[in-house]
C-alpha atoms as a PDB file:
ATOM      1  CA  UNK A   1      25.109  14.513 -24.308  1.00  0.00           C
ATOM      2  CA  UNK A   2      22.817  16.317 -21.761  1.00  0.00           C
ATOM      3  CA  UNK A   3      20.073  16.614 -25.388  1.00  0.00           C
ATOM      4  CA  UNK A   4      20.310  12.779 -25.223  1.00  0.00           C
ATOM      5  CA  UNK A   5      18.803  12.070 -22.319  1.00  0.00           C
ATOM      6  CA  UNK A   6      15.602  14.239 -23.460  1.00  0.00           C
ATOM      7  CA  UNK A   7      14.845  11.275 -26.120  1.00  0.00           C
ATOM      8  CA  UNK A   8      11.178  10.125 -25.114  1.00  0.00           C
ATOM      9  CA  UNK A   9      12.896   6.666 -25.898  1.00  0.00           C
ATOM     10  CA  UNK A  10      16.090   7.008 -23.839  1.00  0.00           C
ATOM     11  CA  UNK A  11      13.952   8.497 -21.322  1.00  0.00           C
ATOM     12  CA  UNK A  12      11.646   5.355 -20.917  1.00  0.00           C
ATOM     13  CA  UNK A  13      14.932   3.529 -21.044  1.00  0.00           C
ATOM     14  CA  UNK A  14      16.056   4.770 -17.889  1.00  0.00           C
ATOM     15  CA  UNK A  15      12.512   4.872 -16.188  1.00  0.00           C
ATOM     16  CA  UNK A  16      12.415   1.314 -16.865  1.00  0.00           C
ATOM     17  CA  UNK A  17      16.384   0.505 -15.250  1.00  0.00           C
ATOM     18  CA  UNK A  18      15.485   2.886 -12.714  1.00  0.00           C
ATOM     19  CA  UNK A  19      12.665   0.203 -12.056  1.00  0.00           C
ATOM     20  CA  UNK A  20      14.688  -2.354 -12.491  1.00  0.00           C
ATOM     21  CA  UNK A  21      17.155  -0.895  -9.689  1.00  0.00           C
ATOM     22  CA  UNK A  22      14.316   0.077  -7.320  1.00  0.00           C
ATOM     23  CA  UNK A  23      14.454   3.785  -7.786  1.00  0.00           C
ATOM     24  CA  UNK A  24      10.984   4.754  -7.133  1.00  0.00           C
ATOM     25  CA  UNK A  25       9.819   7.360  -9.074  1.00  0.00           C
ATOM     26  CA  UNK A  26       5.887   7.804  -8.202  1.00  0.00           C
ATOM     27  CA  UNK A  27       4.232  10.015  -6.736  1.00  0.00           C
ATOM     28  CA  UNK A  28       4.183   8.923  -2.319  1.00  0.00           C
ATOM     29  CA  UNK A  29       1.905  10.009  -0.098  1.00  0.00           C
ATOM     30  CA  UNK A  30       2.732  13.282   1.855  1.00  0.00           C
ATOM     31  CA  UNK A  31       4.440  12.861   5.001  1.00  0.00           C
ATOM     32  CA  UNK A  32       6.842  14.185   7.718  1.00  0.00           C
ATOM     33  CA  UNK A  33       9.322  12.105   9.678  1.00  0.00           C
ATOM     34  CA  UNK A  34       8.711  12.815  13.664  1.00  0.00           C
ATOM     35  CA  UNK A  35      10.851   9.960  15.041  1.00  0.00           C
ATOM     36  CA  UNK A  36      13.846   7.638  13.781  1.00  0.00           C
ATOM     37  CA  UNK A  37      15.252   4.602  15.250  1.00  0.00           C
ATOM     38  CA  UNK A  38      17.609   1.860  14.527  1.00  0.00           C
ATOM     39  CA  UNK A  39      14.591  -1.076  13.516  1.00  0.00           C
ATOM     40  CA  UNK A  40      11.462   1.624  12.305  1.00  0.00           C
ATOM     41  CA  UNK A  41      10.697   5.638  12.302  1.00  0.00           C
ATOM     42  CA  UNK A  42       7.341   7.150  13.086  1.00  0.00           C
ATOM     43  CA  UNK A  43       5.979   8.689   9.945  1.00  0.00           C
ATOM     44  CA  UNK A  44       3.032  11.653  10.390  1.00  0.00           C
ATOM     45  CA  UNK A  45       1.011  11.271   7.121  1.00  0.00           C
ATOM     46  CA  UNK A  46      -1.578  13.998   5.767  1.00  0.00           C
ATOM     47  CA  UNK A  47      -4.930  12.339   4.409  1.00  0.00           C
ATOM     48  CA  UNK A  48      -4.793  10.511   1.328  1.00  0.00           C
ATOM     49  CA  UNK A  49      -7.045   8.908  -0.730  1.00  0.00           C
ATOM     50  CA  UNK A  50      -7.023   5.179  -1.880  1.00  0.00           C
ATOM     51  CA  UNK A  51      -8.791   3.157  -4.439  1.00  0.00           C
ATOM     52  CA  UNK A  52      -9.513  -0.823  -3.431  1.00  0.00           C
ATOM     53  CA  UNK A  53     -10.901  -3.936  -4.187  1.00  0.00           C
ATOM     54  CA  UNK A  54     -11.214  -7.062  -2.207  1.00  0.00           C
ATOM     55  CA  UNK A  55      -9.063 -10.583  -2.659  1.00  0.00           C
ATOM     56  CA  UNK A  56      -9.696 -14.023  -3.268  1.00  0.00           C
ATOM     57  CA  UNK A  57      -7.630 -16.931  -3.095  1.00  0.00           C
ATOM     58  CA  UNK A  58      -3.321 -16.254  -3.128  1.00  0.00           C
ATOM     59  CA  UNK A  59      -2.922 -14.843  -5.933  1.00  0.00           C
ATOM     60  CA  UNK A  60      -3.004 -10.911  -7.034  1.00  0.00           C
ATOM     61  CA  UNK A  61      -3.512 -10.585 -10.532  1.00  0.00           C
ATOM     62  CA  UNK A  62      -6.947 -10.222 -10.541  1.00  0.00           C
ATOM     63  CA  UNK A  63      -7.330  -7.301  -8.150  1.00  0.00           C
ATOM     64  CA  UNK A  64      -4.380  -5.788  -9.256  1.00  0.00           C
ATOM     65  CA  UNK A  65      -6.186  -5.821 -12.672  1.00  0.00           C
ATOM     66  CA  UNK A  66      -8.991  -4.398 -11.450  1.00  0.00           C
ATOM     67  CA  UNK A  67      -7.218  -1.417  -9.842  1.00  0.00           C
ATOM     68  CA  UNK A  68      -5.213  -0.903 -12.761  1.00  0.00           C
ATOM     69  CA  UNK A  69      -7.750  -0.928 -15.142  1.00  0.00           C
ATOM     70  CA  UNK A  70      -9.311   1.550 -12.742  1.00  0.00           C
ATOM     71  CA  UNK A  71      -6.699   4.629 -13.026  1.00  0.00           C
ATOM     72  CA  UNK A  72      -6.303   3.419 -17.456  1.00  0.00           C
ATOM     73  CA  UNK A  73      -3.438   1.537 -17.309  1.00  0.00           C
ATOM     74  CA  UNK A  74      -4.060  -1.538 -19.786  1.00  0.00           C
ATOM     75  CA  UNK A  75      -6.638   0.170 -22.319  1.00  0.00           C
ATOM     76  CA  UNK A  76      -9.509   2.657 -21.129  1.00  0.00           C
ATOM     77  CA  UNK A  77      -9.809   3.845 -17.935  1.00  0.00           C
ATOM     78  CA  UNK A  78     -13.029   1.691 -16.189  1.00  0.00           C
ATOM     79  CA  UNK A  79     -14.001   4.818 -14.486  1.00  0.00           C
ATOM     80  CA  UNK A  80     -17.032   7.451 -15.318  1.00  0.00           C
ATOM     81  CA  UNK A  81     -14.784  10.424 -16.810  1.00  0.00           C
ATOM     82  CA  UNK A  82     -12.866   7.896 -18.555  1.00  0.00           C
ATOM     83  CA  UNK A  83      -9.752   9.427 -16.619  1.00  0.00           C
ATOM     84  CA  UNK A  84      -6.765   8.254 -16.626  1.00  0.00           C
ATOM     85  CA  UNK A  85      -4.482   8.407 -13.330  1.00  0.00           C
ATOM     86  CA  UNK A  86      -1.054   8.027 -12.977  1.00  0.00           C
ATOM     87  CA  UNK A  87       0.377   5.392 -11.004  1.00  0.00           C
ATOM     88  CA  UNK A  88       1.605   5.948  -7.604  1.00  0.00           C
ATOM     89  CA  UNK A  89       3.503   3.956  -4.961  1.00  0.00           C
ATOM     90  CA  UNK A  90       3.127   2.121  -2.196  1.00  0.00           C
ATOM     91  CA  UNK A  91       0.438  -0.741  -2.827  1.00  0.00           C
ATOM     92  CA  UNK A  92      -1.479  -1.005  -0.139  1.00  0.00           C
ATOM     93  CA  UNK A  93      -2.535  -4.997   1.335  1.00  0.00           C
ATOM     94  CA  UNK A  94      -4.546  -5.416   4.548  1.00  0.00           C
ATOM     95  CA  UNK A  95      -5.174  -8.421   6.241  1.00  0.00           C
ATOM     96  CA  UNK A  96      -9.288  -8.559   7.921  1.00  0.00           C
ATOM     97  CA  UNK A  97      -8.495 -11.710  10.791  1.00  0.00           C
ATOM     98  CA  UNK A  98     -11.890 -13.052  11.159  1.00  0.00           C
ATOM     99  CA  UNK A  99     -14.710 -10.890   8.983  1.00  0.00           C
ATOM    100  CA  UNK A 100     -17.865 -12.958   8.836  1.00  0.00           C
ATOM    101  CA  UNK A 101     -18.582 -13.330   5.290  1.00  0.00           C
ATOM    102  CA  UNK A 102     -21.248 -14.514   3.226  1.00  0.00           C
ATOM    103  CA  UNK A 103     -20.245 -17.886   1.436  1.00  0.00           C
ATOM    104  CA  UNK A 104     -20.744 -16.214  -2.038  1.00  0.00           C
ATOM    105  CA  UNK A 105     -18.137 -13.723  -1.314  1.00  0.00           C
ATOM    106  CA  UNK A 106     -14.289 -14.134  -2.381  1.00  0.00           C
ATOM    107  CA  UNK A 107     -12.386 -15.449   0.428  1.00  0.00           C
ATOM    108  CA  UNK A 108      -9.195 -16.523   1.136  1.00  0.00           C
ATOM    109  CA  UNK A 109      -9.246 -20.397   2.798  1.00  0.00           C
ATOM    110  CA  UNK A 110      -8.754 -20.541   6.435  1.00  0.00           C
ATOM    111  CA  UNK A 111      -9.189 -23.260   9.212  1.00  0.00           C
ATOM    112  CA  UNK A 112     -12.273 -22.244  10.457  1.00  0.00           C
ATOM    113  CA  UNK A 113     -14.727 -22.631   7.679  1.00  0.00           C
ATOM    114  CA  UNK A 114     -17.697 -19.239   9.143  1.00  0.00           C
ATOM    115  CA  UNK A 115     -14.590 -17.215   9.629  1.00  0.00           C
ATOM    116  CA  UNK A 116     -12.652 -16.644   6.889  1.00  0.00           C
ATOM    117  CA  UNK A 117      -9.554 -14.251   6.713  1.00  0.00           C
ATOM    118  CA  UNK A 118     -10.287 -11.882   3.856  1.00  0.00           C
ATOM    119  CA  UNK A 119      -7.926  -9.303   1.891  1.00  0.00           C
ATOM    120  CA  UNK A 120      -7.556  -5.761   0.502  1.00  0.00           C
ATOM    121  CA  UNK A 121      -5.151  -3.884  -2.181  1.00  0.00           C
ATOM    122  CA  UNK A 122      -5.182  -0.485  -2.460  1.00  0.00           C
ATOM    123  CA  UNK A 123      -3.720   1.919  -4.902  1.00  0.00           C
ATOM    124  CA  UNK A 124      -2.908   5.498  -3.645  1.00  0.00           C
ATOM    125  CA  UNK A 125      -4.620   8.213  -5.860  1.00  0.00           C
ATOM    126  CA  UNK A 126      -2.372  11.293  -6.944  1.00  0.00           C
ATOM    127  CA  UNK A 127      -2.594  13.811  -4.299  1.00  0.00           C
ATOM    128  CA  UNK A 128      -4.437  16.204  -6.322  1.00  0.00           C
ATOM    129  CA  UNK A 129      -7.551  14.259  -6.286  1.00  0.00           C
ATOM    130  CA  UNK A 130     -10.035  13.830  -3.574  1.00  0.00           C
ATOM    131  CA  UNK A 131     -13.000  11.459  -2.404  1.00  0.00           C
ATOM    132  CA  UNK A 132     -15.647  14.811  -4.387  1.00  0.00           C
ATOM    133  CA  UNK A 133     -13.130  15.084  -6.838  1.00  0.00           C
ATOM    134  CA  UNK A 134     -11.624  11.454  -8.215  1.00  0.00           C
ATOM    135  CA  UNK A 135     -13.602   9.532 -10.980  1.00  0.00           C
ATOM    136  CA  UNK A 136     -15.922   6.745  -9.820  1.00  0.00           C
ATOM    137  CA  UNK A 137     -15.514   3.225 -10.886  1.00  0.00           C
ATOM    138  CA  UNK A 138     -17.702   1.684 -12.870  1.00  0.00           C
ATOM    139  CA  UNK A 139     -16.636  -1.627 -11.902  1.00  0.00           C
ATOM    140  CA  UNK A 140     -18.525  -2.241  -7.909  1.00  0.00           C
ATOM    141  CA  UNK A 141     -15.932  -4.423  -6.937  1.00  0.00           C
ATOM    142  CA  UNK A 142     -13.641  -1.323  -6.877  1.00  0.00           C
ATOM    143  CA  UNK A 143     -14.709   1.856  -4.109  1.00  0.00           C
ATOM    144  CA  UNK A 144     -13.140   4.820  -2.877  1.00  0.00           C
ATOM    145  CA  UNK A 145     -11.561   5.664   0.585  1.00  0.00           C
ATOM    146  CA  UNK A 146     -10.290   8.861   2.586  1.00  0.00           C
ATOM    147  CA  UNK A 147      -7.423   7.439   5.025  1.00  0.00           C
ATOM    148  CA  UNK A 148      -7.507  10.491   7.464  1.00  0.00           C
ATOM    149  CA  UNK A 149      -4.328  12.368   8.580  1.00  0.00           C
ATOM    150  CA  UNK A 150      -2.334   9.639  10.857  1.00  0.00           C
ATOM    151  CA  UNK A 151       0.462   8.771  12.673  1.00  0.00           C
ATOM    152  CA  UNK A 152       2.418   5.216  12.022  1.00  0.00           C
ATOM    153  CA  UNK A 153       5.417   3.287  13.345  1.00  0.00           C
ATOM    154  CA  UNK A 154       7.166   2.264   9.265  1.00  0.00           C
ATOM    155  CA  UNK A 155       9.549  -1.138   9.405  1.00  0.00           C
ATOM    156  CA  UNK A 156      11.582  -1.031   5.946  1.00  0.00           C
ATOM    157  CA  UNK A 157      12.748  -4.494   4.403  1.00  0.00           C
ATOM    158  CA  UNK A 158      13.533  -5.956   1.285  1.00  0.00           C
ATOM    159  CA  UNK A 159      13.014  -8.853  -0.682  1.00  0.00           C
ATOM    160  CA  UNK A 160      10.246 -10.576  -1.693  1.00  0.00           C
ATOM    161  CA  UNK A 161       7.080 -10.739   0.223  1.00  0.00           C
ATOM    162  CA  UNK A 162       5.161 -12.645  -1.418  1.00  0.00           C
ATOM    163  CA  UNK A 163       2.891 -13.990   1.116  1.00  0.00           C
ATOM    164  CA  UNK A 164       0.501 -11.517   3.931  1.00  0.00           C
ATOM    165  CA  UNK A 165       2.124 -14.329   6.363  1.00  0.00           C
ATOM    166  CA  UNK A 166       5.857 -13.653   5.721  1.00  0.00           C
ATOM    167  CA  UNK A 167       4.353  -9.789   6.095  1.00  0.00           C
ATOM    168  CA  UNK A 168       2.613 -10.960   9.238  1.00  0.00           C
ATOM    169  CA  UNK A 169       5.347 -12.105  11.347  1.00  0.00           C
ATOM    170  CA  UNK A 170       7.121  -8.662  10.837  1.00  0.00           C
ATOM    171  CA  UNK A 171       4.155  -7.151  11.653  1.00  0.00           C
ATOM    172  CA  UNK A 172       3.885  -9.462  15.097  1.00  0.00           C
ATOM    173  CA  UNK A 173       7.842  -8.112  15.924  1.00  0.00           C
ATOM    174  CA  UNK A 174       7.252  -4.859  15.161  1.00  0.00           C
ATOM    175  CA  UNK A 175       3.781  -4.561  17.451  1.00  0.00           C
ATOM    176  CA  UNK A 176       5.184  -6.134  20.372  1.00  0.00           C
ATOM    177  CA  UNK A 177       8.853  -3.613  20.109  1.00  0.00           C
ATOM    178  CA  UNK A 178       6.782  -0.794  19.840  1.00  0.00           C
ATOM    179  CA  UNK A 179       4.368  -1.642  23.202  1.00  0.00           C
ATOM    180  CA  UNK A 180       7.718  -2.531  24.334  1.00  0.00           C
ATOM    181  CA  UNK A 181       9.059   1.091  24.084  1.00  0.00           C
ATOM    182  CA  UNK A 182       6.114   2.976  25.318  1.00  0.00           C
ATOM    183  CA  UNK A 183       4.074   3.608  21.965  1.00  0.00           C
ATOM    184  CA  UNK A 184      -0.049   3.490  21.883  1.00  0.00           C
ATOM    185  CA  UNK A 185      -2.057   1.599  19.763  1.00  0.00           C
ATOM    186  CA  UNK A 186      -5.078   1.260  19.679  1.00  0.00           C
ATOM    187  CA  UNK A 187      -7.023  -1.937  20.644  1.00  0.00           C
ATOM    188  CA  UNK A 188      -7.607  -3.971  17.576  1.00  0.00           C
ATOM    189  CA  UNK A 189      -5.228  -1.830  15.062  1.00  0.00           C
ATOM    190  CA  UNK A 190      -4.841  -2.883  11.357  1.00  0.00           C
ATOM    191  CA  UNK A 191      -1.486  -2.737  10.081  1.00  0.00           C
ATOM    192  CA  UNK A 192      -0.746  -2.093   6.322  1.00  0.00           C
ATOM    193  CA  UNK A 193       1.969  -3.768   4.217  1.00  0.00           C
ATOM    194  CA  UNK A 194       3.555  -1.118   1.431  1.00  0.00           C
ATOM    195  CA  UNK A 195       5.210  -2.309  -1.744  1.00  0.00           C
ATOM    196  CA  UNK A 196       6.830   0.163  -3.649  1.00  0.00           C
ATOM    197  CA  UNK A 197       8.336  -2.046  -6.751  1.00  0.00           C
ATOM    198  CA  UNK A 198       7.040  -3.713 -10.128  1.00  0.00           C
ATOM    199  CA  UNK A 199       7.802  -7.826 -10.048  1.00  0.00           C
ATOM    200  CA  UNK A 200      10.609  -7.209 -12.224  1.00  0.00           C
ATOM    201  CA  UNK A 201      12.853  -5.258  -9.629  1.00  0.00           C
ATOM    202  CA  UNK A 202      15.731  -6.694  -8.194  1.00  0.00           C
ATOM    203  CA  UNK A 203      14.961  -8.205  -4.993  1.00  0.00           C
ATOM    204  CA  UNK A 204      17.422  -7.100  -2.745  1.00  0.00           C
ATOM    205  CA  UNK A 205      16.606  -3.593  -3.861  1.00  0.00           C
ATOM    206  CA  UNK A 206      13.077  -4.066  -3.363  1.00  0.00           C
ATOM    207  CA  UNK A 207      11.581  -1.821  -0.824  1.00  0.00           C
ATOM    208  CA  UNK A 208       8.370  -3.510   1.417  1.00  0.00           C
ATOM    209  CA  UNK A 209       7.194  -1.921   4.288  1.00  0.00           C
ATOM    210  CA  UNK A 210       4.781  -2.726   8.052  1.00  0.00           C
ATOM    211  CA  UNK A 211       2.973   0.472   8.207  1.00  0.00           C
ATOM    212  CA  UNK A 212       1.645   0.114  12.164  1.00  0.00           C
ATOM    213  CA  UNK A 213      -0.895   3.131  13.298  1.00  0.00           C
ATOM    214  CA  UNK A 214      -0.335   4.490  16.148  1.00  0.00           C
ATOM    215  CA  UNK A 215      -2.633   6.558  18.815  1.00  0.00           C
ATOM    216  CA  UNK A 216       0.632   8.108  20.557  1.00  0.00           C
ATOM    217  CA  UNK A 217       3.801   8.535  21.348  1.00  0.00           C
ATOM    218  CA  UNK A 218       5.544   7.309  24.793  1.00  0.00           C
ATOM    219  CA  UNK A 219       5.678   9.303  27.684  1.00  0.00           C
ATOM    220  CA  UNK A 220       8.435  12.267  27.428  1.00  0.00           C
ATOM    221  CA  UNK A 221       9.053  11.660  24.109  1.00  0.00           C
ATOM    222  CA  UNK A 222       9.139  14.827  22.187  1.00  0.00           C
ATOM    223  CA  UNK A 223       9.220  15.131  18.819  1.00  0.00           C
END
């Protein structure tokens, strides 16, 4: 039996019901765990490096598409070295409240017509690569970023979050517990919503997550 399981085909097999299950098998970004509590834990993450594109509209095929193709994963890899990359886990969205934009520019529809609330997906690079070191894109819309070593308050949850304003209302909760308890941010802080699963896993096994930054730890609190 153990030979079995070194099939190539019964090994895609259980990659893809591992999937299915929400096992997540890629490649994370580094961390350590510094604090744990019953509703979030405080994650200390070494720098990583992320590949991203803005969004348009509600939908993310396109810019998923355009990451993808990015790292090779429909046909060849849209990148200078024609490298591929393997895929890693989370995806990254952030939510820009109020970026002035130029009307040409993809935005996503909001009230106020010269202040439009704009997007971004990110893919997480394997850790091996960095900003000197990772192909370039050859499509503009897609760029490069160094996230520097940082310190954020995680809120795990499952199901389907489809929407940044499902994600948002988590986000609210968690800002306000945290300032609550003691914990700094920083005026004006960006938080990050992590999805770890393909569309096709289960959702109550799905694993979404509000990654807050933080600037520092309460009072006393040792870690």
């Amino acid at each position: 039996f153990p030979s079995l399981f070194k099939r190539p085909s019964i090994r895609r097999w259980s990659a893809a019901m591992g999937s299915v299950l929400g096992i997540i098998a890629e490649e994370t970004p580094k961390h350590s765990v510094i604090h744990t509590s019953p509703h979030f834990i405080v994650r200390r993450y070494e720098p990583y490096l992320l590949a991203e594109t803005k969004m348009s509209g509600r939908g993310d095929g396109p810019p998923f598409q355009a990451l993808a193709r990015y790292i090779g994963v429909f046909a060849t890899p849209e990148n200078q070295a024609k490298q591929a990359m393997a895929m890693t886990a989370p995806v990254f969205m952030t939510e820009d409240k109020g970026e002035k934009i130029a009307m040409t520019a993809p935005v996503l529809q909001s009230g106020d017509a010269t202040c439009e609330d704009t997007r971004t997906m990110s893919f997480v690079l394997p850790s091996k690569y960095t900003l000197e070191s990772a192909p370039t894109p050859t499509n503009p819309s897609v760029t490069l970023r160094e996230v520097p070593a940082r310190m954020c308050a995680v809120h795990k949850f499952s199901g389907r979050c489809s929407s940044m304003a499902a994600a948002s209302e988590k986000a609210e909760w968690l800002k306000k517990h945290l300032v609550e308890l003691g914990f700094k941010l920083d005026a004006g802080t960006k938080w990050d919503l992590a999805q770890y699963n393909p569309p096709w896993t289960l959702p109550f096994l799905r694993t979404n997550e509000i990654h807050m930054p933080l600037s520092g730890l309460p009072d006393g609190m040792k870690v």
